[in-house]
C-alpha atoms as a PDB file:
ATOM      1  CA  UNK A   1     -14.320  40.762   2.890  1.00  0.00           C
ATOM      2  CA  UNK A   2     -15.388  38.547   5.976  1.00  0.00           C
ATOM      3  CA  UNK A   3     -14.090  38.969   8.996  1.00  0.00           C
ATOM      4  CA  UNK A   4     -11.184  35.920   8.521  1.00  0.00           C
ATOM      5  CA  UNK A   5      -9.935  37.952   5.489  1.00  0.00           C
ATOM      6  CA  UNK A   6     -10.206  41.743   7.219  1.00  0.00           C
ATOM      7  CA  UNK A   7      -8.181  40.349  10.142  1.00  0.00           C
ATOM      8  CA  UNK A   8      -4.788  39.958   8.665  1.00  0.00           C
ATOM      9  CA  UNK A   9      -4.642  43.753   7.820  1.00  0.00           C
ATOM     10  CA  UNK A  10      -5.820  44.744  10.402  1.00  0.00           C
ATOM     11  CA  UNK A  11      -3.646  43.282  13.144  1.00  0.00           C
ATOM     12  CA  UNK A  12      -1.245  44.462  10.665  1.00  0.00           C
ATOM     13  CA  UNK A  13      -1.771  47.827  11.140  1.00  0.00           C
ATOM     14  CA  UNK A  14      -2.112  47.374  14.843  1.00  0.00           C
ATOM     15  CA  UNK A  15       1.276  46.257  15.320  1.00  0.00           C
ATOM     16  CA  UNK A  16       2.764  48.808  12.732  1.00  0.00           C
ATOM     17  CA  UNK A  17       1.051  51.142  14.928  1.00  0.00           C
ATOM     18  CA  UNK A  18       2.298  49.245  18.495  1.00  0.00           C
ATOM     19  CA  UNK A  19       5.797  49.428  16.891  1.00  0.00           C
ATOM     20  CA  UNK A  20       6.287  53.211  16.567  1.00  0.00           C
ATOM     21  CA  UNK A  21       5.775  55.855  19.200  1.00  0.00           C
ATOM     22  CA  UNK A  22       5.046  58.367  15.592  1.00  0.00           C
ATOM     23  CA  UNK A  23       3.346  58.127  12.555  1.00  0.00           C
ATOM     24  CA  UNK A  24       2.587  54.661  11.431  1.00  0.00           C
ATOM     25  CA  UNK A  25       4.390  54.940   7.738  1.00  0.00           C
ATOM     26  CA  UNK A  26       8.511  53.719   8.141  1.00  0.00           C
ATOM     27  CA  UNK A  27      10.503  51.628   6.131  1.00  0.00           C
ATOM     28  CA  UNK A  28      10.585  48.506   7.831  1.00  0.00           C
ATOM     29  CA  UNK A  29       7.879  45.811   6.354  1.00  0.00           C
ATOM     30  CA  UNK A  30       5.545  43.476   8.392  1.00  0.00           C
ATOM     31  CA  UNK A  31       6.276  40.012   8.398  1.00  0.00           C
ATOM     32  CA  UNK A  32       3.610  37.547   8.457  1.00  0.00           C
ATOM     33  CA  UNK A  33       5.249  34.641  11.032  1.00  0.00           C
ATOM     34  CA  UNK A  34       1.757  32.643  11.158  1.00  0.00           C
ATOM     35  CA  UNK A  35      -1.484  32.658   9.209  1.00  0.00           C
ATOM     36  CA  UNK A  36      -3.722  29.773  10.637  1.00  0.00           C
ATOM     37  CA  UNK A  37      -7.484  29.357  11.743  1.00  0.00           C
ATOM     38  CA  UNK A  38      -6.686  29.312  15.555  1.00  0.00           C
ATOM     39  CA  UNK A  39      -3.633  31.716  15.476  1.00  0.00           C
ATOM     40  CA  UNK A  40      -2.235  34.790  13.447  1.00  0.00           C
ATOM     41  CA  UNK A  41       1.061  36.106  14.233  1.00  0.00           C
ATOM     42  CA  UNK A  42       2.395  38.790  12.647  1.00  0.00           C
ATOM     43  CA  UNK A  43       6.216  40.849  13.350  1.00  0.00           C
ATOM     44  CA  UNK A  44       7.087  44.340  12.622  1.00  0.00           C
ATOM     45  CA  UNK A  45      10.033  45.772  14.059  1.00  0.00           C
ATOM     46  CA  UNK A  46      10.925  44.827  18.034  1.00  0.00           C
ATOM     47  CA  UNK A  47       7.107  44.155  17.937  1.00  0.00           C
ATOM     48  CA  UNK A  48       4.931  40.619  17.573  1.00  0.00           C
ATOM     49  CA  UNK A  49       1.154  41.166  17.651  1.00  0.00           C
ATOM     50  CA  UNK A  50      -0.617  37.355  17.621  1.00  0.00           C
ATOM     51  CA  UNK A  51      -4.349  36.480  17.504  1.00  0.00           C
ATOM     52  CA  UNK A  52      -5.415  33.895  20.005  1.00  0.00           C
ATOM     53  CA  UNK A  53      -7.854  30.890  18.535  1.00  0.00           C
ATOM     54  CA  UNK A  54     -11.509  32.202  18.413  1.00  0.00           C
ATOM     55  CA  UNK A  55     -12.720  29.983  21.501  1.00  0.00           C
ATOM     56  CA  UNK A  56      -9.585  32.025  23.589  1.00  0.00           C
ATOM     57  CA  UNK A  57     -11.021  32.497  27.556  1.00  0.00           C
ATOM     58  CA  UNK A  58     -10.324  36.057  28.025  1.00  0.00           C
ATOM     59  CA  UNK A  59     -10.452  35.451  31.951  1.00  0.00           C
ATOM     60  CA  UNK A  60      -7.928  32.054  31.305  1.00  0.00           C
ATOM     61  CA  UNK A  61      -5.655  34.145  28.411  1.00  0.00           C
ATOM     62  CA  UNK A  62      -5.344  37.227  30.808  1.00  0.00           C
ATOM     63  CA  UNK A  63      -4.211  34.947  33.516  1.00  0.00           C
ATOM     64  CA  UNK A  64      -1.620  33.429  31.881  1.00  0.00           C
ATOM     65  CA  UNK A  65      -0.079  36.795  30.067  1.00  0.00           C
ATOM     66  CA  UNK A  66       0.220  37.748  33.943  1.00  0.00           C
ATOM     67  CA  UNK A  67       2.060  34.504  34.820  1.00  0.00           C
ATOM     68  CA  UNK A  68       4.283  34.767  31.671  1.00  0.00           C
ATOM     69  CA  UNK A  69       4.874  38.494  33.187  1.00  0.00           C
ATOM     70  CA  UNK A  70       6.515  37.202  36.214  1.00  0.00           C
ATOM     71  CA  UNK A  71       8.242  34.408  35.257  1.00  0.00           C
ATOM     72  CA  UNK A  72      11.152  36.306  34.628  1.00  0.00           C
ATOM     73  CA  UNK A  73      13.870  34.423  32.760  1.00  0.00           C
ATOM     74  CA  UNK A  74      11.532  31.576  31.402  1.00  0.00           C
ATOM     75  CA  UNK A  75       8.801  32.846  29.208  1.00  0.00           C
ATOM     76  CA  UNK A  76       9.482  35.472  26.899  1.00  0.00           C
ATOM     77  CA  UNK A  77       7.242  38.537  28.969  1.00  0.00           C
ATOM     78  CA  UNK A  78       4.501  40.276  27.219  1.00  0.00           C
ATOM     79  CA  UNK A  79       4.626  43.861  26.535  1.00  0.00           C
ATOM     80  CA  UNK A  80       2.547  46.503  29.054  1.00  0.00           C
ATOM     81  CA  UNK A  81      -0.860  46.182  26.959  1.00  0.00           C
ATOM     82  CA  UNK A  82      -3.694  43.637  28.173  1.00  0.00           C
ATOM     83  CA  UNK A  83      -5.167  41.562  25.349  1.00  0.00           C
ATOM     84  CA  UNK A  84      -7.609  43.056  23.014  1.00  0.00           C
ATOM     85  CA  UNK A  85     -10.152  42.558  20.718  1.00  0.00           C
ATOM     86  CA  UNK A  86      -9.518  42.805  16.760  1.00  0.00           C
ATOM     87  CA  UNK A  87     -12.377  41.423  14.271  1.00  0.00           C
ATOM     88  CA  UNK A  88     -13.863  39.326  17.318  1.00  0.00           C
ATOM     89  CA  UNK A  89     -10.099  37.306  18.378  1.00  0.00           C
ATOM     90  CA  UNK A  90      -8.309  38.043  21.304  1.00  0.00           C
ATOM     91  CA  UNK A  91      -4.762  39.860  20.850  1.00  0.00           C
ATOM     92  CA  UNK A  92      -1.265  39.989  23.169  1.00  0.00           C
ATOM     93  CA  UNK A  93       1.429  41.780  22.106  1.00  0.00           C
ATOM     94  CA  UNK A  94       5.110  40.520  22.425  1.00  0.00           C
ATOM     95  CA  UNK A  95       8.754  41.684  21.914  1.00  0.00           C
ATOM     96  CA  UNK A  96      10.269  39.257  18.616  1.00  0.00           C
ATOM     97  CA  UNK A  97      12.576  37.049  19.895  1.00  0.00           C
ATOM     98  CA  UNK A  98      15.418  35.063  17.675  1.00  0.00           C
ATOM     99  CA  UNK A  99      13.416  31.535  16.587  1.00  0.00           C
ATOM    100  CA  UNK A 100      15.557  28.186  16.605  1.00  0.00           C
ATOM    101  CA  UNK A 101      16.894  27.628  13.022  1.00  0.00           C
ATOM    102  CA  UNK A 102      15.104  24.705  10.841  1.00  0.00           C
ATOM    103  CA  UNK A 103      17.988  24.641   8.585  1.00  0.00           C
ATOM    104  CA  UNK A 104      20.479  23.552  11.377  1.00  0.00           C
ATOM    105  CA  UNK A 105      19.162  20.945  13.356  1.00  0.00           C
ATOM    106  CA  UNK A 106      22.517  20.214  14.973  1.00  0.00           C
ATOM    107  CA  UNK A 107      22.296  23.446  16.563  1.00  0.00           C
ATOM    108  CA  UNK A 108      18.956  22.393  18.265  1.00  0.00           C
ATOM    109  CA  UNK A 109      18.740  23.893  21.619  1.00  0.00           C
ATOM    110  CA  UNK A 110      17.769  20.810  23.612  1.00  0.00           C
ATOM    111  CA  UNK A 111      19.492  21.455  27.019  1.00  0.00           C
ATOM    112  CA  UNK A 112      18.184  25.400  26.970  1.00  0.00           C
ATOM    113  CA  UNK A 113      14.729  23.566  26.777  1.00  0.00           C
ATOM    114  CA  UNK A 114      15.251  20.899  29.358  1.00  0.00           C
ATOM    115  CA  UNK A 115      16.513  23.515  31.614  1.00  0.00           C
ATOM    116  CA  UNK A 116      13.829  26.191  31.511  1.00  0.00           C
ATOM    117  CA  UNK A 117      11.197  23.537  31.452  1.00  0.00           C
ATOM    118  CA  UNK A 118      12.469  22.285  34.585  1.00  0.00           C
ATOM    119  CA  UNK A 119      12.840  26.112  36.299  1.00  0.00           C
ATOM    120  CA  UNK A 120       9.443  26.353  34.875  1.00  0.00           C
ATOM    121  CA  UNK A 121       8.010  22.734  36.668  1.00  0.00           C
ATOM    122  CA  UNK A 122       9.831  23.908  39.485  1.00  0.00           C
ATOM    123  CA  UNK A 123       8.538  27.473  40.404  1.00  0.00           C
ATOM    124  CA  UNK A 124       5.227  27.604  42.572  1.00  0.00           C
ATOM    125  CA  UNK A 125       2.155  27.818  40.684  1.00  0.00           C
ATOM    126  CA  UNK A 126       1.213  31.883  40.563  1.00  0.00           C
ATOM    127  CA  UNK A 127      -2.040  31.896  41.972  1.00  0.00           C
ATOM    128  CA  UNK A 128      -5.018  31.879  40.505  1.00  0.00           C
ATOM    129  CA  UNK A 129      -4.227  30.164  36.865  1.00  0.00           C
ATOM    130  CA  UNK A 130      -5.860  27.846  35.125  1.00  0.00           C
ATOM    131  CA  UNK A 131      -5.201  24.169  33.718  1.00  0.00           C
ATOM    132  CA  UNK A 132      -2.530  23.257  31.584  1.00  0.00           C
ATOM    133  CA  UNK A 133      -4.190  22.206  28.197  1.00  0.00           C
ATOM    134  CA  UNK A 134      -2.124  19.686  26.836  1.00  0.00           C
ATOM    135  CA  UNK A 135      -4.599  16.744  26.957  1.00  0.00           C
ATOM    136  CA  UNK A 136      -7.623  19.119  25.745  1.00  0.00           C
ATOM    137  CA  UNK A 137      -5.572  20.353  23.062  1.00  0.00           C
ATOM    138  CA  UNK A 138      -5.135  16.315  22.510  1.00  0.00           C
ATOM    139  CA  UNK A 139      -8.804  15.980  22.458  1.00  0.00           C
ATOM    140  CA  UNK A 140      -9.665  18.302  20.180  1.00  0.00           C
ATOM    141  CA  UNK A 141      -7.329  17.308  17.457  1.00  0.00           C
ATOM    142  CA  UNK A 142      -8.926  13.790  17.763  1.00  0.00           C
ATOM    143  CA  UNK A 143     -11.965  15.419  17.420  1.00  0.00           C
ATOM    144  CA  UNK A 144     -11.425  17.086  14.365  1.00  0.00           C
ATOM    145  CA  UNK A 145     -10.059  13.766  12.529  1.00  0.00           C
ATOM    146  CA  UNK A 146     -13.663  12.483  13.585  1.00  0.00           C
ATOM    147  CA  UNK A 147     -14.689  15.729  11.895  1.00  0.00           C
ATOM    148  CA  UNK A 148     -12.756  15.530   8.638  1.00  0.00           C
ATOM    149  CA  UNK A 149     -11.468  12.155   7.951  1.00  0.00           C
ATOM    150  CA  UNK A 150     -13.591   9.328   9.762  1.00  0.00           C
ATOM    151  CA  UNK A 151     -13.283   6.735   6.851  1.00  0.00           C
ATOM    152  CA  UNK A 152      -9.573   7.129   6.268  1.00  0.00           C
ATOM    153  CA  UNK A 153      -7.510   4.190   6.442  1.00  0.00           C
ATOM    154  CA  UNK A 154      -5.174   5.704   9.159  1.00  0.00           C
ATOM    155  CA  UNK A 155      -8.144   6.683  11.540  1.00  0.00           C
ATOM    156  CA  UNK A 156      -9.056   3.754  13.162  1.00  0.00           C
ATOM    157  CA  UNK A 157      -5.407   2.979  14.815  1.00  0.00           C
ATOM    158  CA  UNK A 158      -5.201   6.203  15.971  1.00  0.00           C
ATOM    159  CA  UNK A 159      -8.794   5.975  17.345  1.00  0.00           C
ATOM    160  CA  UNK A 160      -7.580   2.595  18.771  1.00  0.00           C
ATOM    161  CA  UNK A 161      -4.390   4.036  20.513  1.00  0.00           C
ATOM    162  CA  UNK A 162      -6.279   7.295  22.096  1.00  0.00           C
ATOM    163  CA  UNK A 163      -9.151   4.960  23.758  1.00  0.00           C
ATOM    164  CA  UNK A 164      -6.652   2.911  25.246  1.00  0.00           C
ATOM    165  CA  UNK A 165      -5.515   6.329  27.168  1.00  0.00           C
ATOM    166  CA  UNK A 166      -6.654   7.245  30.939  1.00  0.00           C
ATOM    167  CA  UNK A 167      -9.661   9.701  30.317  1.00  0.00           C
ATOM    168  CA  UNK A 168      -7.043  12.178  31.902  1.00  0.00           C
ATOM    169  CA  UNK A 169      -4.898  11.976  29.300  1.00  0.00           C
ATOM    170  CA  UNK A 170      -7.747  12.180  26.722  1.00  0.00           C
ATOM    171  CA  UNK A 171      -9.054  15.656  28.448  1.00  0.00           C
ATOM    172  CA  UNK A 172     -12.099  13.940  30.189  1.00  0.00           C
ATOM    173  CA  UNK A 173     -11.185  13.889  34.380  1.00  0.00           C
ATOM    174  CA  UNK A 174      -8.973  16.132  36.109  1.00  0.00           C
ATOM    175  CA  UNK A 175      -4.782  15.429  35.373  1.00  0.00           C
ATOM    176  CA  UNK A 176      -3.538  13.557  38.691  1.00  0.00           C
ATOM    177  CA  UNK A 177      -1.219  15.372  41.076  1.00  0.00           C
ATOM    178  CA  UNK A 178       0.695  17.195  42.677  1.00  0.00           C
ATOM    179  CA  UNK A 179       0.174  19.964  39.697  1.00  0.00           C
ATOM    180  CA  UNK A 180       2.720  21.510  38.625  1.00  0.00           C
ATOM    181  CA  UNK A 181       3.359  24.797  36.778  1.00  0.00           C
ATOM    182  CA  UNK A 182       3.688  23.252  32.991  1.00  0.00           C
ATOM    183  CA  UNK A 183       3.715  24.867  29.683  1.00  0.00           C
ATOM    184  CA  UNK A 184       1.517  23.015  28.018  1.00  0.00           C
ATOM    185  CA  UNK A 185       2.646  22.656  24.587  1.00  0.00           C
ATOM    186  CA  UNK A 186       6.595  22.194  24.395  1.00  0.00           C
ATOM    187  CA  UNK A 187       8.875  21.560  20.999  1.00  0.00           C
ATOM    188  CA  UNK A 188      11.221  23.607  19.573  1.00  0.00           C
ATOM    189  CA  UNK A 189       9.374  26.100  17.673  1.00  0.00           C
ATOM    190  CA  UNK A 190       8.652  27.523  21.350  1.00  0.00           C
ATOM    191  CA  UNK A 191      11.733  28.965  21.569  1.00  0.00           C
ATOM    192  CA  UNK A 192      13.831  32.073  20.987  1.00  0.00           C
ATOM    193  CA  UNK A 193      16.708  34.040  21.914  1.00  0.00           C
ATOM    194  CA  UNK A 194      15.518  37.704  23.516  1.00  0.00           C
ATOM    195  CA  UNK A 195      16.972  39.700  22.800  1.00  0.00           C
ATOM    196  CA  UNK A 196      16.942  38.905  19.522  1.00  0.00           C
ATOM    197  CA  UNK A 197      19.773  37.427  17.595  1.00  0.00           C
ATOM    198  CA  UNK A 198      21.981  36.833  20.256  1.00  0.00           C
ATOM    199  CA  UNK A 199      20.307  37.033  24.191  1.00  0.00           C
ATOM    200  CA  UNK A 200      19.158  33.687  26.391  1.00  0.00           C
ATOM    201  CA  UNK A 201      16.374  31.076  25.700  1.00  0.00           C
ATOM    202  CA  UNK A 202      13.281  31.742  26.651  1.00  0.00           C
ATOM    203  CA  UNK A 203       9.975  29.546  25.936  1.00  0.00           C
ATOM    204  CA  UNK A 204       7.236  31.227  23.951  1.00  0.00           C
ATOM    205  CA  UNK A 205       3.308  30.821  23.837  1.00  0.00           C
ATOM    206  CA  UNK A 206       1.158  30.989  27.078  1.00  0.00           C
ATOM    207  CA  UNK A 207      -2.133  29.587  25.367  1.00  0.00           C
ATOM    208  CA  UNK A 208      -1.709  25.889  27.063  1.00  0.00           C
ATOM    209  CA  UNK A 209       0.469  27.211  30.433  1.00  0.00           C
ATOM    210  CA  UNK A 210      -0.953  26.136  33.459  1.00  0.00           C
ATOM    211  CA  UNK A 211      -1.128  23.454  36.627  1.00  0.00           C
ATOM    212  CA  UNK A 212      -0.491  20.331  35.610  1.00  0.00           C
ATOM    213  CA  UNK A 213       1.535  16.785  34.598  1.00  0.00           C
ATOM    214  CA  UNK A 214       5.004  18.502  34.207  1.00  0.00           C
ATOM    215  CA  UNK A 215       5.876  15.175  32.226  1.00  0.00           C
ATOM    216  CA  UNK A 216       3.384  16.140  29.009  1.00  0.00           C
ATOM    217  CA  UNK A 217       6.194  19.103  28.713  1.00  0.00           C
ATOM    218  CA  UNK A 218       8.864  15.914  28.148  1.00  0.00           C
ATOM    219  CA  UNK A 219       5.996  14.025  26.081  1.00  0.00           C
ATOM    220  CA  UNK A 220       6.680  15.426  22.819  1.00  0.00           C
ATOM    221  CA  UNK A 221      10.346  14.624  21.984  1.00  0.00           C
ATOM    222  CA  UNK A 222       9.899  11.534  24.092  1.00  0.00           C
ATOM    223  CA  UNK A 223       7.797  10.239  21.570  1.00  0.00           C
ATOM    224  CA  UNK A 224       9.412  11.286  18.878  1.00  0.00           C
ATOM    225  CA  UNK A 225      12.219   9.414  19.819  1.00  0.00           C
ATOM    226  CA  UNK A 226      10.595   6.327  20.741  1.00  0.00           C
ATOM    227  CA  UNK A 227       8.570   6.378  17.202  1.00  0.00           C
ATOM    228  CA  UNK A 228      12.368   7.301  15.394  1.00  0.00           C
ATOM    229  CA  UNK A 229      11.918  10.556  14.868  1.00  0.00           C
ATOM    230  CA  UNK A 230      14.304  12.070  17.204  1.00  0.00           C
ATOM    231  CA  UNK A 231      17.832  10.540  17.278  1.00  0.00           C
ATOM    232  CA  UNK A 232      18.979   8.636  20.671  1.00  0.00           C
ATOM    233  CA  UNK A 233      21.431  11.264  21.065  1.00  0.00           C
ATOM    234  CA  UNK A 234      19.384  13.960  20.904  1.00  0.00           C
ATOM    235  CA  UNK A 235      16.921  12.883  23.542  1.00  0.00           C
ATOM    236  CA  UNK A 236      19.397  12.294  25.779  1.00  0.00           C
ATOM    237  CA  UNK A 237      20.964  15.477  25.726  1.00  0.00           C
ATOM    238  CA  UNK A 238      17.319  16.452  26.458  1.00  0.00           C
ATOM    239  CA  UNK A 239      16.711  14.380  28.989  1.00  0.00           C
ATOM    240  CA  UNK A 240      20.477  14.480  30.631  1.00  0.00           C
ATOM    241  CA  UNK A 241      19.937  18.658  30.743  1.00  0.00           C
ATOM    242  CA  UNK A 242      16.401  18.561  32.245  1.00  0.00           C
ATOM    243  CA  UNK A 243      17.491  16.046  35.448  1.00  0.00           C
ATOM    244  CA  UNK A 244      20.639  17.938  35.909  1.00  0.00           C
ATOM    245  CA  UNK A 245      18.162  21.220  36.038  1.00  0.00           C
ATOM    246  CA  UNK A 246      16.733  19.061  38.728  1.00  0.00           C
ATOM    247  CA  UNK A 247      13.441  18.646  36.867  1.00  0.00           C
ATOM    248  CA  UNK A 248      10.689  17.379  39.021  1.00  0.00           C
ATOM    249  CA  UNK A 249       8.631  15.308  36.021  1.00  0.00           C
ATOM    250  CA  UNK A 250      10.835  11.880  36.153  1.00  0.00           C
ATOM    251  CA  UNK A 251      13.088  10.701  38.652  1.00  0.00           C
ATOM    252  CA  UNK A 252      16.543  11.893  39.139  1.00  0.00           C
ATOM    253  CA  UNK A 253      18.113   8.670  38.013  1.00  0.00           C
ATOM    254  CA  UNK A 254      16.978   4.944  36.342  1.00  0.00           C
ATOM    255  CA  UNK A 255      13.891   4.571  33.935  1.00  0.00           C
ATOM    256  CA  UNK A 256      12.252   7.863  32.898  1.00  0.00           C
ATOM    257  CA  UNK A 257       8.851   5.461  30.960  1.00  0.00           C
ATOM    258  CA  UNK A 258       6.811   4.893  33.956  1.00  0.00           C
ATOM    259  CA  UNK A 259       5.655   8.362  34.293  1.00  0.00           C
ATOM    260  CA  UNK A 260       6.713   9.326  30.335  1.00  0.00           C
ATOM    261  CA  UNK A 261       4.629   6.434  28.736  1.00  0.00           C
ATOM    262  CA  UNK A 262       1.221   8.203  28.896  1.00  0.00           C
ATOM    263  CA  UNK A 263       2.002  11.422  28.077  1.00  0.00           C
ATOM    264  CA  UNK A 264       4.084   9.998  25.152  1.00  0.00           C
ATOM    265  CA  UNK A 265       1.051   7.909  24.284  1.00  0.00           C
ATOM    266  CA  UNK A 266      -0.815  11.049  23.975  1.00  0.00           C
ATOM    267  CA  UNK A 267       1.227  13.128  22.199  1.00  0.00           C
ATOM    268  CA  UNK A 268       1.604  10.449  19.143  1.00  0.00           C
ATOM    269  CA  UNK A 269      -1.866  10.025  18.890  1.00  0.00           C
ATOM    270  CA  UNK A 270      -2.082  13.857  18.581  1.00  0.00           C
ATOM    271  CA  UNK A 271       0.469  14.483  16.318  1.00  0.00           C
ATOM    272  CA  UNK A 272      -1.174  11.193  14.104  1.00  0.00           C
ATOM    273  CA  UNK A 273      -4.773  12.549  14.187  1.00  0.00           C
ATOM    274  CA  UNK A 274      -3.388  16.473  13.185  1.00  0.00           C
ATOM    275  CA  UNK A 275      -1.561  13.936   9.884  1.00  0.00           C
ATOM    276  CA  UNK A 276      -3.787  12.626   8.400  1.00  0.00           C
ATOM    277  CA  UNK A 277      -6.379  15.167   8.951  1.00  0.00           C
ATOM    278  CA  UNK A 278      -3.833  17.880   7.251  1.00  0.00           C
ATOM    279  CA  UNK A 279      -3.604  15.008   4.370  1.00  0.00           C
ATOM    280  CA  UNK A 280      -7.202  14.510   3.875  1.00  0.00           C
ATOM    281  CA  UNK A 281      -8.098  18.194   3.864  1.00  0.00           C
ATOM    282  CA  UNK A 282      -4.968  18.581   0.844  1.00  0.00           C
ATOM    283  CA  UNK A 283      -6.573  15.335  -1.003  1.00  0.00           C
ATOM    284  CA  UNK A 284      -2.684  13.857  -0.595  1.00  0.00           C
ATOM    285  CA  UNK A 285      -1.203  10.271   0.839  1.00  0.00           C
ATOM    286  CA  UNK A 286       0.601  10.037   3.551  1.00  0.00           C
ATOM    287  CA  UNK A 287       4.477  11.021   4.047  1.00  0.00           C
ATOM    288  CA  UNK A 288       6.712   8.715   5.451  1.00  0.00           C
ATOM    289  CA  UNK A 289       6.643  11.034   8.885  1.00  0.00           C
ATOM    290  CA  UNK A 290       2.627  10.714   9.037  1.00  0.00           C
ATOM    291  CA  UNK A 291       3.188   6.743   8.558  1.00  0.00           C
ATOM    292  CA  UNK A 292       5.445   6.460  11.384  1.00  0.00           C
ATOM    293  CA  UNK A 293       3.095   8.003  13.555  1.00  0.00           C
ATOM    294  CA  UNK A 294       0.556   6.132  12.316  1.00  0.00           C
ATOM    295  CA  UNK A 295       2.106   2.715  12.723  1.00  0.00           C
ATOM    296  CA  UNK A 296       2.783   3.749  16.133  1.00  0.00           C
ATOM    297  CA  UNK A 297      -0.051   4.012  17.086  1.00  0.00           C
ATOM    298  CA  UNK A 298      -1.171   0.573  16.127  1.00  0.00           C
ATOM    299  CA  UNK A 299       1.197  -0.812  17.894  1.00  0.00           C
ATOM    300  CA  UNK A 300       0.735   0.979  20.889  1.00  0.00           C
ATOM    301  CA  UNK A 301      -2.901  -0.158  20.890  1.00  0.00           C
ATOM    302  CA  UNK A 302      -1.950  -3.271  21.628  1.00  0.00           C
ATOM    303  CA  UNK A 303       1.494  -3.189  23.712  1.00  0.00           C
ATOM    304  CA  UNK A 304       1.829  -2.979  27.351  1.00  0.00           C
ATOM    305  CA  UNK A 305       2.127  -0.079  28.840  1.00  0.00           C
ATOM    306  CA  UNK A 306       5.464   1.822  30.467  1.00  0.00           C
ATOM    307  CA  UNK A 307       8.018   1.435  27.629  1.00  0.00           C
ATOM    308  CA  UNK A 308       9.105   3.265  24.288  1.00  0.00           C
ATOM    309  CA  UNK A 309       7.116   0.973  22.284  1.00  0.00           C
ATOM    310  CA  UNK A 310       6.644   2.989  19.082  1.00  0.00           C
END
């Protein structure tokens, strides 16, 4: 068994363990919720154990499990523990918290996001904590479709769309200011009711939180709108909730695109270059979703900037 393999039982033990002030045995079951290379999440009871991505900062991950601590009523808080170390990853503990349903879209909390992202944007950086990762997170999923799928027909318009990006939006110079407190890392699956079924919104998942361009948090659905992914409708519900929150990423009123383009930019080319590297590494074409990023991003290689141009 290598150490990939013994980790799963492990942490499931853990939080069996973490769950119950007696003996471990009880007749609830734990529920694998995520079984990836950077991140293993697994549920029993009130209790969520997750393992962080190998390359995890203990000194950065610490930091932010404080900040989530204190931002009451925004981030879902971290129980007492400090991370740990299981089979050489870093581990947090967390309370399990309702998830957004897949199966009913039209019950999508968009205005619960908008408005805790822009508490979140609003509240003063705690101090010290580190860099939001959004753009490094970019990076390295660029990096790994260099890695795994350098010939494939979809790689060079991607390629082509992420050079034309600011090297701060590509993760290579520091993101411009004023920095504010961002999450890093924002869609959906972030959220969840706590306490669970029934209690407020709160945003999950610390490992990108930190000082930053509060308009990556808007970048995701932004662009899946302007690519056709996200209905007109919905994004303005999203974007309609965050400015009456009095979100400090766009202005108040008029034309959000100046300060979303980039961002937006980035995020396509990210979600493009994760495609077709998932497709390659499965030895399958293409959906229909992966296409429409992918056609995106030619075009936005060679539009202007500061518009929805996917």
């Amino acid at each position: 068994m290598t150490t990939d393999d013994a980790l799963l039982p492990a942490l499931e033990a853990r939080v069996r363990a973490r769950a119950h002030a007696g003996p471990s045995a009880c007749p609830c079951g734990t529920a694998t919720l995520a079984d990836r290379p950077d991140t293993t999440v697994v549920r029993h009871a009130g209790t969520v154990a997750k393992a962080h991505a190998v390359d995890t900062g203990p000194a950065e991950l610490a930091l932010r499990v404080t900040a989530a601590a204190r931002l009451t009523g925004v981030l879902l808080p971290p129980l007492a523990e400090a991370p740990f170390v299981l089979h050489g990853r870093l581990v947090t503990y967390w309370p399990y918290g309702e998830p957004v349903d897949p199966e009913d879209p039209d019950a999508a909390p968009w205005e619960a996001a908008a408005a805790l992202l822009a508490r979140l944007h609003r509240t003063p950086p705690p101090s010290p904590v580190p860099a939001m990762r959004g753009p490094v997170k970019a990076a390295r999923a660029v990096g790994r479709l260099l890695d795994t799928a350098p010939h494939h027909p979809a790689t060079a318009p991607v390629l082509a769309a992420w050079s034309a990006l600011p090297a701060w939006a590509r993760g290579e110079a520091p993101m411009p200011g004023p920095a504010r407190l961002c999450h890093g890392d924002l869609h959906l699956g972030q959220l969840v009711r706590h306490p669970a079924p029934a209690g407020p919104w709160l945003l999950i998942d610390v490992d990108d939180l930190g000082t930053g361009v509060p308009a990556w948090d808007l970048a995701r659905p932004a662009a899946w709108y302007a690519c056709g992914l996200l209905p007109p409708d919905e994004w303005q519900r999203f974007l309609t909730a965050y400015r009456a929150s009095e979100g400090p990423a766009v202005p108040s009123d008029g034309d959000p695109w100046p300060v979303l383009d980039v961002p937006a930019r980035a995020l396509t080319a990210q979600t493009a270059a994760r495609a077709i590297a998932r497709a390659a590494a499965t030895d399958r074409p293409l959906d229909e979703v992966d296409l429409s990023l992918v056609d995106a991003c030619a075009r936005m290689a060679s539009a202007a900037p500061q518009g929805p141009h996917c």
